[in-house]
N, C-alpha and C. Protein backbone atom coordinates (compact mmCIF):
# COMPACT_ATOMS: atom_id res chain seq x y z
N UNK A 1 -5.26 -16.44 1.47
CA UNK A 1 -6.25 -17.49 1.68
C UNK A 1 -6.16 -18.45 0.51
N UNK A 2 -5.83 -19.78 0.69
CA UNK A 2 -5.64 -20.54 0.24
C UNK A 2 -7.37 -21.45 -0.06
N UNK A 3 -7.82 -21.38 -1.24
CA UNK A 3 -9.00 -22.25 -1.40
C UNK A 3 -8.82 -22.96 -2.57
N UNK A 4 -9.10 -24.07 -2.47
CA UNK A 4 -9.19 -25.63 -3.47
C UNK A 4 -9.92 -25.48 -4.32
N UNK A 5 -9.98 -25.18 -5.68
CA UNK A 5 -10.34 -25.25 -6.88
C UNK A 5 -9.85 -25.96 -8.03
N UNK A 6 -10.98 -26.13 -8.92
CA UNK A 6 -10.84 -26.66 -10.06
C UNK A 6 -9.60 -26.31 -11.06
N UNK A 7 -9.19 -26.38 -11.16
CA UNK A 7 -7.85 -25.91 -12.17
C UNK A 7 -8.81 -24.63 -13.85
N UNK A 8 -9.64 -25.60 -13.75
CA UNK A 8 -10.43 -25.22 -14.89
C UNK A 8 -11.37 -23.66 -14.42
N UNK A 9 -11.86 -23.36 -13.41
CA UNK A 9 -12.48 -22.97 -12.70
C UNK A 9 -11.56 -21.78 -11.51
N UNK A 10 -10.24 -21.49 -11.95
CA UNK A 10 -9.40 -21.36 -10.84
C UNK A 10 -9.41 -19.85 -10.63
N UNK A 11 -10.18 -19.37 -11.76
CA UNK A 11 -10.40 -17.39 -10.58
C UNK A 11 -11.85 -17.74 -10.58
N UNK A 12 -12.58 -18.53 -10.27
CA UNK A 12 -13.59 -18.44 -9.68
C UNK A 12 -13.57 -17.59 -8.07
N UNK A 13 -12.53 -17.70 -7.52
CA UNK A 13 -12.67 -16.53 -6.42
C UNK A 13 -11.43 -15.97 -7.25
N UNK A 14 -11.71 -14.86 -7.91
CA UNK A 14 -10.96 -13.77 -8.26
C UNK A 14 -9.47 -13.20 -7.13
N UNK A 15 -8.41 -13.59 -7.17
CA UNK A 15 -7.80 -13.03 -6.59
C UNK A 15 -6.15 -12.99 -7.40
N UNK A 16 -6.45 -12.94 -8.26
CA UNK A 16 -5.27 -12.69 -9.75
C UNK A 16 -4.07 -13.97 -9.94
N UNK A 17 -4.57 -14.57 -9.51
CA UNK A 17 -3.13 -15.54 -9.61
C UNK A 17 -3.82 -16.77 -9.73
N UNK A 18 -4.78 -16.89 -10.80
CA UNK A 18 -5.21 -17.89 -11.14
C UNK A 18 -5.08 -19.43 -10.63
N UNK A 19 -4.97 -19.59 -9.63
CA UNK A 19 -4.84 -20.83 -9.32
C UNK A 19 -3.72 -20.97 -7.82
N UNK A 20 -2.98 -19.86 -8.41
CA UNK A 20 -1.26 -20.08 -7.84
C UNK A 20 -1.10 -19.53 -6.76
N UNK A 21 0.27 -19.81 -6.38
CA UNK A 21 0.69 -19.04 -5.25
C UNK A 21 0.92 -17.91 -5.71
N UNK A 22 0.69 -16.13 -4.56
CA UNK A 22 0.56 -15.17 -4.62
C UNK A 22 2.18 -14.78 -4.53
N UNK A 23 2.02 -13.58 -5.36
CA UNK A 23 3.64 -13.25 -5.69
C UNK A 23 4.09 -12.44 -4.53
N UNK A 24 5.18 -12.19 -4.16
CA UNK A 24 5.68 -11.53 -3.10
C UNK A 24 6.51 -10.59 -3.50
N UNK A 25 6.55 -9.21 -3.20
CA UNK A 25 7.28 -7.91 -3.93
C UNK A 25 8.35 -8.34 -3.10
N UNK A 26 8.69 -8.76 -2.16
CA UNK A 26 10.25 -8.43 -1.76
C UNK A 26 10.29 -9.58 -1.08
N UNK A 27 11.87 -10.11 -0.37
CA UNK A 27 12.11 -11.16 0.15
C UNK A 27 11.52 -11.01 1.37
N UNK A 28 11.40 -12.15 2.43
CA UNK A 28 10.94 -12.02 3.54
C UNK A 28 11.95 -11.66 4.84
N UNK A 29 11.79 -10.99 5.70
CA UNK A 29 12.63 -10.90 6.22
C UNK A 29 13.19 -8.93 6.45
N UNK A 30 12.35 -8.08 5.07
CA UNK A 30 12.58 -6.85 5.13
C UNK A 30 12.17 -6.42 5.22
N UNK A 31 12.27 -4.68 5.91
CA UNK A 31 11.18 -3.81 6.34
C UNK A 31 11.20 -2.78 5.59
N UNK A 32 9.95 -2.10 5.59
CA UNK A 32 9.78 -0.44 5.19
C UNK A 32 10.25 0.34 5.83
N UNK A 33 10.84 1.09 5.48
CA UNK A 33 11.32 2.35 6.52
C UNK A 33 9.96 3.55 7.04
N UNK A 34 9.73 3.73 8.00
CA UNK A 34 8.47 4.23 8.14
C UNK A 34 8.97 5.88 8.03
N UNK A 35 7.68 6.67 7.30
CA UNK A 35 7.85 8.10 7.38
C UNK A 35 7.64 8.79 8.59
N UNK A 36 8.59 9.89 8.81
CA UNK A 36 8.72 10.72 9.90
C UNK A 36 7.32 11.45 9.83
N UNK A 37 7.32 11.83 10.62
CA UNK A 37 6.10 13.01 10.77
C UNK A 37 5.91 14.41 9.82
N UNK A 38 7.11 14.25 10.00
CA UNK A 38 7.47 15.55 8.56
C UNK A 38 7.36 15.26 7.28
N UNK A 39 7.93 13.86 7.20
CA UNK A 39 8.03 13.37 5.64
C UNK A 39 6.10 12.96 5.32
N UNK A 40 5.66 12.85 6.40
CA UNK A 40 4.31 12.33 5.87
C UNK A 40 3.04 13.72 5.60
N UNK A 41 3.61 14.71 6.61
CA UNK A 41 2.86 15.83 6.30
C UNK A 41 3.04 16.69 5.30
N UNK A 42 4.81 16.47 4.39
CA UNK A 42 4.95 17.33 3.45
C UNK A 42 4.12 16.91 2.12
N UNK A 43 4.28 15.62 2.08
CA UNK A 43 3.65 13.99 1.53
C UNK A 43 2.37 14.54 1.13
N UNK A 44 1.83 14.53 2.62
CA UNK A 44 -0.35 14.81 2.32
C UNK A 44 -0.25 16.38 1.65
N UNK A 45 0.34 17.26 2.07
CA UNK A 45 0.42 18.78 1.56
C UNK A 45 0.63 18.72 0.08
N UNK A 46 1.91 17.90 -0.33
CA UNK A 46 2.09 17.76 -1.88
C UNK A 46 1.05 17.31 -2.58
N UNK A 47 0.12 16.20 -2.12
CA UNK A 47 -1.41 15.76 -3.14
C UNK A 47 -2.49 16.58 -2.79
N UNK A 48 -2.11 17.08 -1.35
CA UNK A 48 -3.41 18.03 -1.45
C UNK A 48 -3.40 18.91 -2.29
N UNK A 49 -2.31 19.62 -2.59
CA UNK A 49 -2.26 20.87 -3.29
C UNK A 49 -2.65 20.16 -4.78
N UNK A 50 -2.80 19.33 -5.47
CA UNK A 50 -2.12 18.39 -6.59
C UNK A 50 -3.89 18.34 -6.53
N UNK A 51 -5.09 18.55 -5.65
CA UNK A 51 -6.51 17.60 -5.64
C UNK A 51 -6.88 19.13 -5.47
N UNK A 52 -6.33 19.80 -4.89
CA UNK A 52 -7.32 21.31 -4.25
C UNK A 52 -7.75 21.37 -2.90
N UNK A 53 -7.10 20.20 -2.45
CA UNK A 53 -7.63 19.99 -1.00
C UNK A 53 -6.80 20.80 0.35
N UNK A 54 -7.64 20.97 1.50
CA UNK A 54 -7.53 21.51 2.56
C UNK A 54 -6.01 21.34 2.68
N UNK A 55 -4.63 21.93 3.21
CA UNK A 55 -2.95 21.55 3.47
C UNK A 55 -3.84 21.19 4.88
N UNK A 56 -2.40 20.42 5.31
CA UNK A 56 -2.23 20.37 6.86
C UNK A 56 -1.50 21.24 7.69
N UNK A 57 -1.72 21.86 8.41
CA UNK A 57 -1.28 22.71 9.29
C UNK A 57 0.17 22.25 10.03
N UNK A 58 1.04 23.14 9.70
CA UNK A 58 2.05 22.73 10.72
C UNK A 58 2.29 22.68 12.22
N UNK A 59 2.24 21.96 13.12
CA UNK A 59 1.75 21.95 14.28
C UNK A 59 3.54 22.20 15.22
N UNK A 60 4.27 22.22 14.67
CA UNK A 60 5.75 22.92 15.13
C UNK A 60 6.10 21.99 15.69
N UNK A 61 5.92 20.37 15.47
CA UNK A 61 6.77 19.32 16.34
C UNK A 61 7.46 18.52 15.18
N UNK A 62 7.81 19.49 13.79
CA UNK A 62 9.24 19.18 13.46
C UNK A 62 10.53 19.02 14.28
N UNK A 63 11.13 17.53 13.81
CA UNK A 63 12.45 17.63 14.67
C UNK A 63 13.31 17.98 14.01
């Protein structure tokens, strides 16, 4: 969101880039590779264990 401000005044809406255009982590045009079902449940299991929290159950629709 682009809003018109004072230069002087320019994180008056706080959104870190004082004034400017917002930085972009990667070129346009590329994607994330999305996690498998497996990679995301081993994923939540690894921080759960890491917090004390409940694992997720393996539900056997590893491929």
């Amino acid at each position: 969101m682009k809003v018109y401000t004072d230069p002087i005044d320019a994180e008056a809406i706080p959104d870190g880039t004082f004034g400017g255009a917002r930085f972009r982590s990667r070129n346009r045009g590329t994607t994330t590779r999305c996690w498998s079902p497996a990679e995301q449940r081993d994923h939540y299991n690894a921080l759960a264990v890491a917090i004390g929290a409940p694992l997720r159950p393996d539900d056997g629709a590893a491929a």
